[in-house]
PDB file of N, CA and C in Angstrom:
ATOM      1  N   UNK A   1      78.527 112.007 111.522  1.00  0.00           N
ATOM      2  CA  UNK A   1      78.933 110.839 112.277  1.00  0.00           C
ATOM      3  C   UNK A   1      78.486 109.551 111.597  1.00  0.00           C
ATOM      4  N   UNK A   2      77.081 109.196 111.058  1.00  0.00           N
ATOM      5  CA  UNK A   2      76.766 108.510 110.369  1.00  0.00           C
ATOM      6  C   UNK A   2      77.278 108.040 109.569  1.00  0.00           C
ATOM      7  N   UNK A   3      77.641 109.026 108.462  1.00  0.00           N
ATOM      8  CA  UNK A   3      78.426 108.699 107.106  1.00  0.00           C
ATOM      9  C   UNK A   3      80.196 108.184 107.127  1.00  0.00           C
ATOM     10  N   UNK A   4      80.815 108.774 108.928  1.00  0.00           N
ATOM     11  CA  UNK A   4      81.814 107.913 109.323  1.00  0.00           C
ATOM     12  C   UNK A   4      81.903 106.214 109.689  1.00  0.00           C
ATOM     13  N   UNK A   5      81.055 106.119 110.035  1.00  0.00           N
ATOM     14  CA  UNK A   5      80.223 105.054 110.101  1.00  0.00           C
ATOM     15  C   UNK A   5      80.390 103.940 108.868  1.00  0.00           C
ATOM     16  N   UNK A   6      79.385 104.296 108.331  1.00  0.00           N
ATOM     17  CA  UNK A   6      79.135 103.613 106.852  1.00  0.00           C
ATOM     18  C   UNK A   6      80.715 103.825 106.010  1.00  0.00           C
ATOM     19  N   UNK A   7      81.681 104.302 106.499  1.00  0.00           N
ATOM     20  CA  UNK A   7      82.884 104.473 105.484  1.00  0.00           C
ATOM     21  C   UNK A   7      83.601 103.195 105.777  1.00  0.00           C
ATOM     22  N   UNK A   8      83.266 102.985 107.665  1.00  0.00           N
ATOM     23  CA  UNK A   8      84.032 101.807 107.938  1.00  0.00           C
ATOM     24  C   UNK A   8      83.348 100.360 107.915  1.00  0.00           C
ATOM     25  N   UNK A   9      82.318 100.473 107.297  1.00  0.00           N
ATOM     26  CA  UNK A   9      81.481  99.499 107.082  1.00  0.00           C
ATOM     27  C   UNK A   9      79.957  99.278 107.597  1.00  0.00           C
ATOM     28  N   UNK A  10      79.774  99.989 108.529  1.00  0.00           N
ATOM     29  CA  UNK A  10      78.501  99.920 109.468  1.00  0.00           C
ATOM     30  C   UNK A  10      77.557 100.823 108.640  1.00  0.00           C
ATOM     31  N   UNK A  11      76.296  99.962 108.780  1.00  0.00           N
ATOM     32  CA  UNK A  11      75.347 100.673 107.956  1.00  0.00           C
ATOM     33  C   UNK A  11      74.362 101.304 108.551  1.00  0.00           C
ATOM     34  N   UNK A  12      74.666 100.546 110.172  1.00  0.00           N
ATOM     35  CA  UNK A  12      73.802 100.949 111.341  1.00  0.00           C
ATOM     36  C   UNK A  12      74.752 101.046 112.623  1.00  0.00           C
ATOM     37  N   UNK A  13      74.215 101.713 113.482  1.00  0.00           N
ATOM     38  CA  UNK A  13      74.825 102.066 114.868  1.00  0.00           C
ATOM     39  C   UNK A  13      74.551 100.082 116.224  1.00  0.00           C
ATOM     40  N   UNK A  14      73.308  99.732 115.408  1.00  0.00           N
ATOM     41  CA  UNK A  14      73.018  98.610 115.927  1.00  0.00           C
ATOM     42  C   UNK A  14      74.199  97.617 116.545  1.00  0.00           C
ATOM     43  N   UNK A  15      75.093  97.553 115.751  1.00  0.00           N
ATOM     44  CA  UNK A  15      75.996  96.347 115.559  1.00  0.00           C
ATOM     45  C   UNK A  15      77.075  97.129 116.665  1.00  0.00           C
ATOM     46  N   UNK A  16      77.498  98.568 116.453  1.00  0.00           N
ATOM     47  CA  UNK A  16      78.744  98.943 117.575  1.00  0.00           C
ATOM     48  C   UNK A  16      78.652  98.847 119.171  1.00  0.00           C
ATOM     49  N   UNK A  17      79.561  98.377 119.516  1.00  0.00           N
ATOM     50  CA  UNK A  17      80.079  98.706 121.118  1.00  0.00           C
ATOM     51  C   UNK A  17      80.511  99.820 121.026  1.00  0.00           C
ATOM     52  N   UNK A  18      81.495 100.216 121.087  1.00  0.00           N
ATOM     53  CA  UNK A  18      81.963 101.560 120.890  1.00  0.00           C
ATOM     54  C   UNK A  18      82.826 102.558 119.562  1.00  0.00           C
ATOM     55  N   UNK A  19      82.311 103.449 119.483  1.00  0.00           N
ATOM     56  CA  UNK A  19      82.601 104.194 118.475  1.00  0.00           C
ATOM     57  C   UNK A  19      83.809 105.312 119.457  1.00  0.00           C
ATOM     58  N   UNK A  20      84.862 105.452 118.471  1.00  0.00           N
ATOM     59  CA  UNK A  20      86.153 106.273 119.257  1.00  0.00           C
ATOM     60  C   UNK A  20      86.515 107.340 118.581  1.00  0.00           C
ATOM     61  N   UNK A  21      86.595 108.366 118.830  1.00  0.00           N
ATOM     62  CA  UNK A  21      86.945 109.646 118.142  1.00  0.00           C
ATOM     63  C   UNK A  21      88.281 109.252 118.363  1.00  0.00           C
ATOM     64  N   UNK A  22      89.468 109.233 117.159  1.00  0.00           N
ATOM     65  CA  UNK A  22      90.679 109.247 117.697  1.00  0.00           C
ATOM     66  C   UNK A  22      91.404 110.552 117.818  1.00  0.00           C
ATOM     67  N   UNK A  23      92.333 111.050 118.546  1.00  0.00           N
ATOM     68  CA  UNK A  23      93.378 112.023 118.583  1.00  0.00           C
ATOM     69  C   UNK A  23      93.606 113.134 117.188  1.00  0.00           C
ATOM     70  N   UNK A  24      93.885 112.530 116.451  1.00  0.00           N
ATOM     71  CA  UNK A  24      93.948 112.521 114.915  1.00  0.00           C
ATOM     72  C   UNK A  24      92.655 112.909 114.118  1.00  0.00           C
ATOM     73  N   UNK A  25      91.461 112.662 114.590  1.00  0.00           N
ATOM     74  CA  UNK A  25      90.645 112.913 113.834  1.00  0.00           C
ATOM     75  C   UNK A  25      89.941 111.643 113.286  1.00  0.00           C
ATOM     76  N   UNK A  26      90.713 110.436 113.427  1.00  0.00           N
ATOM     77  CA  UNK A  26      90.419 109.151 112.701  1.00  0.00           C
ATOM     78  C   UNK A  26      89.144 108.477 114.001  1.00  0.00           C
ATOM     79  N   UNK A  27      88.282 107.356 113.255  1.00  0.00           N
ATOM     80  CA  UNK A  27      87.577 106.982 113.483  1.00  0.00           C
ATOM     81  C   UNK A  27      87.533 105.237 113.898  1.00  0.00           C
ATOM     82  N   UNK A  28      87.625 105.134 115.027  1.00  0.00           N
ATOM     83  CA  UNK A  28      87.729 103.635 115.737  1.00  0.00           C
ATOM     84  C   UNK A  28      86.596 102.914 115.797  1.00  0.00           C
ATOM     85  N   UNK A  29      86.015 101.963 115.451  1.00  0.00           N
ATOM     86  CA  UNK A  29      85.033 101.231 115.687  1.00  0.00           C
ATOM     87  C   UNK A  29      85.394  99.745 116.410  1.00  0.00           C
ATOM     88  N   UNK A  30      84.611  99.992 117.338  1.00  0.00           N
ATOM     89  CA  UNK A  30      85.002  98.227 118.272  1.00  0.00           C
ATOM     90  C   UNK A  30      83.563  97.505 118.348  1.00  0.00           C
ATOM     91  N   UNK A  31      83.299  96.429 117.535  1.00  0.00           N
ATOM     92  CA  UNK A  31      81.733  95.879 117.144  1.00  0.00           C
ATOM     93  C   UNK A  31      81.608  95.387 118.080  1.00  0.00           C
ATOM     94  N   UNK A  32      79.805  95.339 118.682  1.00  0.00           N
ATOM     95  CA  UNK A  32      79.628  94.216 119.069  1.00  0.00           C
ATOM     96  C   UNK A  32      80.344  92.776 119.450  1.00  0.00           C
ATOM     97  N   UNK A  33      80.541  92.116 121.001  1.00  0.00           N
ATOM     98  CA  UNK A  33      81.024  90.788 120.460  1.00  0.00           C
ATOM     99  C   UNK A  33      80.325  89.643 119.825  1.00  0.00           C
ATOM    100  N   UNK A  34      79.314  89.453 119.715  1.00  0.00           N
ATOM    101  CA  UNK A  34      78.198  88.699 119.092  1.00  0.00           C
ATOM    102  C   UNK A  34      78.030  88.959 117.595  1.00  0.00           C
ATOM    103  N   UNK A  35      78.657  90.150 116.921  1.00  0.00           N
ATOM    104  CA  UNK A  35      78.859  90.320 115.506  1.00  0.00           C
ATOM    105  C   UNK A  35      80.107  89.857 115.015  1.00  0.00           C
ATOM    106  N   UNK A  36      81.190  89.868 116.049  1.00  0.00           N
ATOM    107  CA  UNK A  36      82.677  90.278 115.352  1.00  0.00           C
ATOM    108  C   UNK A  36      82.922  89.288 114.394  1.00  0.00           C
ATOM    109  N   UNK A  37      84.008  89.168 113.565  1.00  0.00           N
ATOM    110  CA  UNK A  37      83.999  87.786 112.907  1.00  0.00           C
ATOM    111  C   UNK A  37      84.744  86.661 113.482  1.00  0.00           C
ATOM    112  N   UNK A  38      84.387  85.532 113.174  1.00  0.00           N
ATOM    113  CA  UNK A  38      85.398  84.198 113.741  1.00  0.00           C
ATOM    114  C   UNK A  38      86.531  83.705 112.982  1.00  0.00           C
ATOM    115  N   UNK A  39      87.535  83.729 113.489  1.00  0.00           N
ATOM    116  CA  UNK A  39      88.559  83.753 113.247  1.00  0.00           C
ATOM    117  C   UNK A  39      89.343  82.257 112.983  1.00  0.00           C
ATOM    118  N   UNK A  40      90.320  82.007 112.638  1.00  0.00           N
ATOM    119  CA  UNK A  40      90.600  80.392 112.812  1.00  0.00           C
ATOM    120  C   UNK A  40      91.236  79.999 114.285  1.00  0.00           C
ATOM    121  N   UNK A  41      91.601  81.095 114.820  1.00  0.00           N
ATOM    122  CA  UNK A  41      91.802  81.029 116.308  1.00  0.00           C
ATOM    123  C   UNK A  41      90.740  80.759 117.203  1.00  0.00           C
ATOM    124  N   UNK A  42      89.488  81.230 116.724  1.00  0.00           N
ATOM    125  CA  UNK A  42      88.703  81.255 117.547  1.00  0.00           C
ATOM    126  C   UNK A  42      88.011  79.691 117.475  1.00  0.00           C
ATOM    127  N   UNK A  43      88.197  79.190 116.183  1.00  0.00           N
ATOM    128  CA  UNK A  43      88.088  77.500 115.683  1.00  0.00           C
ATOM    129  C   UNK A  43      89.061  76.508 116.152  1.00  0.00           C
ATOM    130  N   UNK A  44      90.067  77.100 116.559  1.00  0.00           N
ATOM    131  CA  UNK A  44      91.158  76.093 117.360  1.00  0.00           C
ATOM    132  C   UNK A  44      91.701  75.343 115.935  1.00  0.00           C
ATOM    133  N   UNK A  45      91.968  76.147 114.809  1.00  0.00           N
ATOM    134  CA  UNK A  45      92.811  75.759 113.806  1.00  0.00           C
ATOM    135  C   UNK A  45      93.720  76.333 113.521  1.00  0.00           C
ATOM    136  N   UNK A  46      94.769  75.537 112.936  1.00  0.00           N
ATOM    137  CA  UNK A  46      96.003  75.498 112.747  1.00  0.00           C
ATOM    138  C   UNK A  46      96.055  76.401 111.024  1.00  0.00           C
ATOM    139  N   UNK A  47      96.415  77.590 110.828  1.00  0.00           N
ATOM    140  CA  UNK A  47      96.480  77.813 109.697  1.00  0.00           C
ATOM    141  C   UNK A  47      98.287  78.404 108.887  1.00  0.00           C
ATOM    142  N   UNK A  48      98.602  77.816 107.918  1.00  0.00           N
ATOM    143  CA  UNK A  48      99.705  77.920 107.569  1.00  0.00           C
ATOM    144  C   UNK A  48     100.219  79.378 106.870  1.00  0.00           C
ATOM    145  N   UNK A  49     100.538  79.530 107.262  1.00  0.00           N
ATOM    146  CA  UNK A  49     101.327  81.205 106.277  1.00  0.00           C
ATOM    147  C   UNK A  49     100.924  80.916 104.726  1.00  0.00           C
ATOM    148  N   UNK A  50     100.496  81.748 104.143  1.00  0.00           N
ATOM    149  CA  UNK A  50     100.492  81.387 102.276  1.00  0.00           C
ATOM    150  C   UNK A  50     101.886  82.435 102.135  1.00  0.00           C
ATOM    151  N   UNK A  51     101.999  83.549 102.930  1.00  0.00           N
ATOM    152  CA  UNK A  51     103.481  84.339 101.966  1.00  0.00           C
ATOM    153  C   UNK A  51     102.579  85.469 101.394  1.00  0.00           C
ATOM    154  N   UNK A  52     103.452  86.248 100.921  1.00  0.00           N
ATOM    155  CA  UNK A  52     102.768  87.799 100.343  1.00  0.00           C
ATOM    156  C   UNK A  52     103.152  87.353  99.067  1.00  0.00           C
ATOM    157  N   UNK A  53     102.022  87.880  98.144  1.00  0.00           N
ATOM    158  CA  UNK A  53     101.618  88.468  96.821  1.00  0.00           C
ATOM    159  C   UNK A  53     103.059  89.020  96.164  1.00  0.00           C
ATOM    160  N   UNK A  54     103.240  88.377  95.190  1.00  0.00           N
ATOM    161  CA  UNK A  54     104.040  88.894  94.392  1.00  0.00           C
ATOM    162  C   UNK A  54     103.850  89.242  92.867  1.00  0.00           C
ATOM    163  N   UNK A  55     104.090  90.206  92.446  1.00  0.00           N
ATOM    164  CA  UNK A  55     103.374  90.521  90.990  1.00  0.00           C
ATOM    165  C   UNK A  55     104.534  89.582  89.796  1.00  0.00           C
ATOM    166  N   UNK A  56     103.445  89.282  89.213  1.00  0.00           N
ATOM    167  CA  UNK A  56     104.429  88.011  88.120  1.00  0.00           C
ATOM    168  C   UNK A  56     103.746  89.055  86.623  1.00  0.00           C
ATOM    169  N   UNK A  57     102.352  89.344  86.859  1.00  0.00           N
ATOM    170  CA  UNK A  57     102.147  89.963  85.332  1.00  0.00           C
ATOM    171  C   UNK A  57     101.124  91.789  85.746  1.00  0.00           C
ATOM    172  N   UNK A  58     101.841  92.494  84.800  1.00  0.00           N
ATOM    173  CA  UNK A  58     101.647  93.947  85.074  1.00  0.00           C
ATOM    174  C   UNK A  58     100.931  94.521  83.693  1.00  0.00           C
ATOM    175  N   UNK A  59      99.649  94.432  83.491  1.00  0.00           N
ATOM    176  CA  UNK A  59      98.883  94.667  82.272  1.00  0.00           C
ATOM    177  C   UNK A  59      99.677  94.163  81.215  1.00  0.00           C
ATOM    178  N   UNK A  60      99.411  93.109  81.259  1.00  0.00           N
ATOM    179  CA  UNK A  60      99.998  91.570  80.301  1.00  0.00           C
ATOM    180  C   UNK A  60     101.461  91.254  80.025  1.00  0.00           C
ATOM    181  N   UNK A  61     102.371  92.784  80.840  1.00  0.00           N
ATOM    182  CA  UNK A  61     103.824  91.982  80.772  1.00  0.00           C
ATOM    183  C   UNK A  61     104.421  91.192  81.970  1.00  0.00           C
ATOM    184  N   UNK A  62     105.508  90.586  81.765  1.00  0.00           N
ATOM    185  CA  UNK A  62     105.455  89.610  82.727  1.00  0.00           C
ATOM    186  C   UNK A  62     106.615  90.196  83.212  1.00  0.00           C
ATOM    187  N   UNK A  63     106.511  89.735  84.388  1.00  0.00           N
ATOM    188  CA  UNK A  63     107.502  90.352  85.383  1.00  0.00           C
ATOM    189  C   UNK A  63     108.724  89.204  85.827  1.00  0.00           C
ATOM    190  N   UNK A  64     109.602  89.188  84.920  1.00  0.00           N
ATOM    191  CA  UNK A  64     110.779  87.981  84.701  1.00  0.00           C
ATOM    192  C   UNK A  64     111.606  88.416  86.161  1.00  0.00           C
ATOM    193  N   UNK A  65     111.633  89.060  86.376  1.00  0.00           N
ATOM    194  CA  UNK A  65     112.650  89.099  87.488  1.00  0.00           C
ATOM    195  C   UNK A  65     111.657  88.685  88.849  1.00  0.00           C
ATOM    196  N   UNK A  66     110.629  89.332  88.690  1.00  0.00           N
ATOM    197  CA  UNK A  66     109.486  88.225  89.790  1.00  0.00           C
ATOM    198  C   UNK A  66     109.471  87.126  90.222  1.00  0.00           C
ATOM    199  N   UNK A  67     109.678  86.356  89.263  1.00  0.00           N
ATOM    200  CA  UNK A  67     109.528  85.159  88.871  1.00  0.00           C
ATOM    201  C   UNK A  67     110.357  84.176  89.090  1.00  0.00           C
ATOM    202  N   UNK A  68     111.870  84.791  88.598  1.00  0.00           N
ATOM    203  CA  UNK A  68     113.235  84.333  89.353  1.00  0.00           C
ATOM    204  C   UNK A  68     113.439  84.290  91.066  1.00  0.00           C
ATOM    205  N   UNK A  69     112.099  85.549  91.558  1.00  0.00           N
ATOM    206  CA  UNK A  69     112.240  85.255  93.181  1.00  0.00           C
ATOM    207  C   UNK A  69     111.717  84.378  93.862  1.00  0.00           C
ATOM    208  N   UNK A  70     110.766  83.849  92.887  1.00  0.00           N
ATOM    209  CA  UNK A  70     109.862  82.570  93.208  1.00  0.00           C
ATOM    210  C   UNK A  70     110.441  81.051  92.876  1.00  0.00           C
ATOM    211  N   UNK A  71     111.678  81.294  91.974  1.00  0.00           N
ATOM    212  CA  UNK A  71     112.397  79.724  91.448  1.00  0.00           C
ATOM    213  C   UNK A  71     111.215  79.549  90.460  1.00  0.00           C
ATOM    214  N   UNK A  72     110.838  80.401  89.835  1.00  0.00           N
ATOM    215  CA  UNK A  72     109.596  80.080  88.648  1.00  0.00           C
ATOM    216  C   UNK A  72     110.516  80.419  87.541  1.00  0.00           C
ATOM    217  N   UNK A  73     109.761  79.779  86.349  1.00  0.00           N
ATOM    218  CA  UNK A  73     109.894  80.144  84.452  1.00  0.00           C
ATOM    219  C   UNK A  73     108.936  80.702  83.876  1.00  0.00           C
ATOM    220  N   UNK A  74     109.211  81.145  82.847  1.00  0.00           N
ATOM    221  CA  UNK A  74     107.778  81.463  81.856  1.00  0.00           C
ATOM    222  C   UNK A  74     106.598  80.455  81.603  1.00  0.00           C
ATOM    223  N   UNK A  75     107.532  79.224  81.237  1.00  0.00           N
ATOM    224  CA  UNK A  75     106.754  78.138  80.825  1.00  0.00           C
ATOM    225  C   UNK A  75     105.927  77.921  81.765  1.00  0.00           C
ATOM    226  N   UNK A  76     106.402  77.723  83.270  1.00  0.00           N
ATOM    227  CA  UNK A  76     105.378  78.036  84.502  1.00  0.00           C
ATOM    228  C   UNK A  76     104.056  78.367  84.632  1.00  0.00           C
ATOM    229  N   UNK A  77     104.550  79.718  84.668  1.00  0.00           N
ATOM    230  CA  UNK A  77     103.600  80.943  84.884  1.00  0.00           C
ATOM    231  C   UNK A  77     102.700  80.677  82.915  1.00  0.00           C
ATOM    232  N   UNK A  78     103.305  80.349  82.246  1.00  0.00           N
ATOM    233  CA  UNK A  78     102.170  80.029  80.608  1.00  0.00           C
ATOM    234  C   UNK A  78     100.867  78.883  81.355  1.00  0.00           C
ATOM    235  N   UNK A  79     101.269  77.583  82.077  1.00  0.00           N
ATOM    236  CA  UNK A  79     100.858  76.631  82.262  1.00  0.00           C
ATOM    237  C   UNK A  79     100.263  77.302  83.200  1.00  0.00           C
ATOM    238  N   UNK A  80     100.544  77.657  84.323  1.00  0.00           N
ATOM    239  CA  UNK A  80      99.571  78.226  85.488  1.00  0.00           C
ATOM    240  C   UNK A  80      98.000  79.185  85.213  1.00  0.00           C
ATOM    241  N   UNK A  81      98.949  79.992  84.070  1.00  0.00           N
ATOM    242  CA  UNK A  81      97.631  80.811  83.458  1.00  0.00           C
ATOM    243  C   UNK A  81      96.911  80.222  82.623  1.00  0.00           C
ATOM    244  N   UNK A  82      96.913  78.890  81.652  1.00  0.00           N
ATOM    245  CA  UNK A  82      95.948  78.033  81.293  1.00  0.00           C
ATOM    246  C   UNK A  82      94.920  77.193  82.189  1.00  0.00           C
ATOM    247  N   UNK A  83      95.566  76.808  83.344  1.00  0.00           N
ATOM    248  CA  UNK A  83      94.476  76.538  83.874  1.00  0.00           C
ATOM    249  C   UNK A  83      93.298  77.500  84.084  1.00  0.00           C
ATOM    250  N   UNK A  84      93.594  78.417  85.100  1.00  0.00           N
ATOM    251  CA  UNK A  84      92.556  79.380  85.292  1.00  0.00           C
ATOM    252  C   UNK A  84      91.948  79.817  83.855  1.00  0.00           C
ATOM    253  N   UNK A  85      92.503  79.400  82.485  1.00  0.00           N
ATOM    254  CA  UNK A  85      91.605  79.656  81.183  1.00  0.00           C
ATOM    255  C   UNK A  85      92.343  80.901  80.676  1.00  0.00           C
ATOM    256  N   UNK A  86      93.525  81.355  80.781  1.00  0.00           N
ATOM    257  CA  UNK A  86      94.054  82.640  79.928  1.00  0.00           C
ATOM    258  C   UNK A  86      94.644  81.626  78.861  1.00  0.00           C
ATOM    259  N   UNK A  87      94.624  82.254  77.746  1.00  0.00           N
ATOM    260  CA  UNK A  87      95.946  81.796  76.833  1.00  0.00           C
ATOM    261  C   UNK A  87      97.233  82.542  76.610  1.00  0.00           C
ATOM    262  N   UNK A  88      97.528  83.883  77.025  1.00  0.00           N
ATOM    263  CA  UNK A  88      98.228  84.286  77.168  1.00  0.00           C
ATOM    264  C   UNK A  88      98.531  85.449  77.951  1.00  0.00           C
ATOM    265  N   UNK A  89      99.658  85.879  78.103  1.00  0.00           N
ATOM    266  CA  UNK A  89      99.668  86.845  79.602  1.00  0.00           C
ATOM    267  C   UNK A  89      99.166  88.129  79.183  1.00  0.00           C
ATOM    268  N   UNK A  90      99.071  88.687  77.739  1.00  0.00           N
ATOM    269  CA  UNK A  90      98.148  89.944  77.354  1.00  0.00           C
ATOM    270  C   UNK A  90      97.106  90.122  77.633  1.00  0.00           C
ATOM    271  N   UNK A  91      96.099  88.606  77.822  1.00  0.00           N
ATOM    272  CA  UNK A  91      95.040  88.848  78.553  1.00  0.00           C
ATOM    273  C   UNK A  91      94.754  89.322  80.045  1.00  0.00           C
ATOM    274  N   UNK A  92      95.969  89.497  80.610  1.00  0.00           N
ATOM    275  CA  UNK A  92      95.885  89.395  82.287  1.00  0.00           C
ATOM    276  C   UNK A  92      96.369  90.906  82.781  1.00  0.00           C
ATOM    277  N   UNK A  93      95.543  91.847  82.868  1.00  0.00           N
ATOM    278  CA  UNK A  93      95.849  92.798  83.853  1.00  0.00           C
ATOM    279  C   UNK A  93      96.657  93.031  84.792  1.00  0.00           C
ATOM    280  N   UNK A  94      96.529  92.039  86.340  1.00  0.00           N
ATOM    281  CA  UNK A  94      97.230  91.716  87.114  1.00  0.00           C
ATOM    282  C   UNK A  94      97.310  90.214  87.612  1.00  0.00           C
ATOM    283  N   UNK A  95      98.448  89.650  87.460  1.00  0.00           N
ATOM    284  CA  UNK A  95      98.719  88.307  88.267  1.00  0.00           C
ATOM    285  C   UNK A  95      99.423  88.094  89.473  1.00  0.00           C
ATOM    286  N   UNK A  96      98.927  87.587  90.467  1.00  0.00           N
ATOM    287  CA  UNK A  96     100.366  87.875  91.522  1.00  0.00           C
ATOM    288  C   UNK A  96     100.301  86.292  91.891  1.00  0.00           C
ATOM    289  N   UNK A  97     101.100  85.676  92.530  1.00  0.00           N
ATOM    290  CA  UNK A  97     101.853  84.971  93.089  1.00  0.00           C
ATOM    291  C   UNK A  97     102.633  84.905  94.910  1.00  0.00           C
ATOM    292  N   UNK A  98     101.618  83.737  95.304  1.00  0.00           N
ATOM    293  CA  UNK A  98     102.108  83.703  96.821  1.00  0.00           C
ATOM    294  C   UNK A  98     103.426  82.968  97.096  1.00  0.00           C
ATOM    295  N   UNK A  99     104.633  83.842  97.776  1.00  0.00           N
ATOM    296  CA  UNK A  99     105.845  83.211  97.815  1.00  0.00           C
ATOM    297  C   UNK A  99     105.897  82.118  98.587  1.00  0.00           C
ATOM    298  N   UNK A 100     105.005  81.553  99.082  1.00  0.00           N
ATOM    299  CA  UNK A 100     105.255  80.482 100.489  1.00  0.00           C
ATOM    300  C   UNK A 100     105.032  79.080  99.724  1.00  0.00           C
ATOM    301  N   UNK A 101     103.012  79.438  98.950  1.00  0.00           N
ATOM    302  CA  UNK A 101     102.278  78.383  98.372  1.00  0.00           C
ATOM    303  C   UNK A 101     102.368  78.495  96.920  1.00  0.00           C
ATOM    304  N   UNK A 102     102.819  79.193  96.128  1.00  0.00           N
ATOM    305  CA  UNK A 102     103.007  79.367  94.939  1.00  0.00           C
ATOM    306  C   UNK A 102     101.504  79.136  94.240  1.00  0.00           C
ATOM    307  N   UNK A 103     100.378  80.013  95.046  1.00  0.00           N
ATOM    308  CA  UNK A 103      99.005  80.225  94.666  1.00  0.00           C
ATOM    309  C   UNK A 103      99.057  81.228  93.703  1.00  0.00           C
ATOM    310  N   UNK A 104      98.489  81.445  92.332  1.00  0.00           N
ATOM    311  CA  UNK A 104      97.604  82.494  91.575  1.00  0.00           C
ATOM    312  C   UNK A 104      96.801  83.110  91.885  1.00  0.00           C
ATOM    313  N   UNK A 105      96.672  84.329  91.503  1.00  0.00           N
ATOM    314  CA  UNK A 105      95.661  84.959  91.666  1.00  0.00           C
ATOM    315  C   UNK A 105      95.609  85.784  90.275  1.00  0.00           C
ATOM    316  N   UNK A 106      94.730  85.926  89.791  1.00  0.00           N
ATOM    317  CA  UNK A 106      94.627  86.801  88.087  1.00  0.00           C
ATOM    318  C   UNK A 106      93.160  87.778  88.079  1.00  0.00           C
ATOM    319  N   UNK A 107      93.719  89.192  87.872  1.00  0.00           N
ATOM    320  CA  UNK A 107      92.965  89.598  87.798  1.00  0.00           C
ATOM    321  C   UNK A 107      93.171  90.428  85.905  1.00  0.00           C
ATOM    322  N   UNK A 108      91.803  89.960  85.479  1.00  0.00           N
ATOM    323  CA  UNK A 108      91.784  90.283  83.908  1.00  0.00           C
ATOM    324  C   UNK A 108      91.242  92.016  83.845  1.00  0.00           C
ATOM    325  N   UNK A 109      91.078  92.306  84.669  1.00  0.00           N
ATOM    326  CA  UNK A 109      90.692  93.908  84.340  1.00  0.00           C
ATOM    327  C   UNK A 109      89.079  94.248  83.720  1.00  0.00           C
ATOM    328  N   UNK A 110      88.842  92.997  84.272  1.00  0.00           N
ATOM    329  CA  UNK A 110      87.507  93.541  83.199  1.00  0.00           C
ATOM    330  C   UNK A 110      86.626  93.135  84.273  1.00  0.00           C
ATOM    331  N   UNK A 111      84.970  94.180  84.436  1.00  0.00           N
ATOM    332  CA  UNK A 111      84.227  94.308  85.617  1.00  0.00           C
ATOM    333  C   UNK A 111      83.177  93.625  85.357  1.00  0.00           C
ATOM    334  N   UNK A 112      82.691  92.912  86.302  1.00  0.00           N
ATOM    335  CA  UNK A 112      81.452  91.444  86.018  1.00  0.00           C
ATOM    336  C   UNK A 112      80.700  92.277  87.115  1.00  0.00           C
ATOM    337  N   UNK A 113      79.211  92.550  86.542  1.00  0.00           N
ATOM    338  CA  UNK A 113      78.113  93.238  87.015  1.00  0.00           C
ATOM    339  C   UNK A 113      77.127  92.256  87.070  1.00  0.00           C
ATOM    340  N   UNK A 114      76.650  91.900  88.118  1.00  0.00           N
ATOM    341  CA  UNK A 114      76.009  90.724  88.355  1.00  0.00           C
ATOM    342  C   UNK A 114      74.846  91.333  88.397  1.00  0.00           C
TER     343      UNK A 114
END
């Protein structure tokens, strides 16, 4: 039961209200209300849609037809990835692209052990 626990994040029993055996076998956790997290609803803010993730680069090739769904170019997506400091899209593992805000996200594949 413990180690169900800790799969869904809890490291202790401290923090749950109720723990749910589901039907299925699956495991429900309903926290504490004094833990849960705060939400922007719960701030009385207004938050805008960003849009889903779209993949623009797939272990450094670029995904041209992606890109066309976004009203983007290469030259774009070259300039976008200089800022964040790539020089070119071989360096980039995964890039995706929010269809709403036309945000980056780049992930280089490589693991930073702090």
């Amino acid at each position: 039961m413990l180690s169900n626990l800790r799969s869904k994040g809890y490291s202790s029993v401290q923090g749950i209200q109720y723990a749910i055996l589901e039907p299925f076998g699956d495991l429900s956790i309903l926290p504490k209300e004094e833990i849960q997290p705060v939400t922007p609803r719960d701030l009385h803010l207004d938050v805008e849609e960003a849009g889903i993730p779209i993949v623009v680069i797939v272990e450094g090739i670029i995904q041209h037809e992606n890109l066309k769904l976004l009203h983007r170019d290469e030259s774009w997506l070259r300039y976008e990835l200089q800022k964040q400091g790539y020089t070119k899209p071989e360096e980039v593992f995964l890039a995706t692209v929010r269809d709403k805000n036309h945000q980056m996200m780049v992930d280089d594949g490589v693991i930073n052990n702090l």
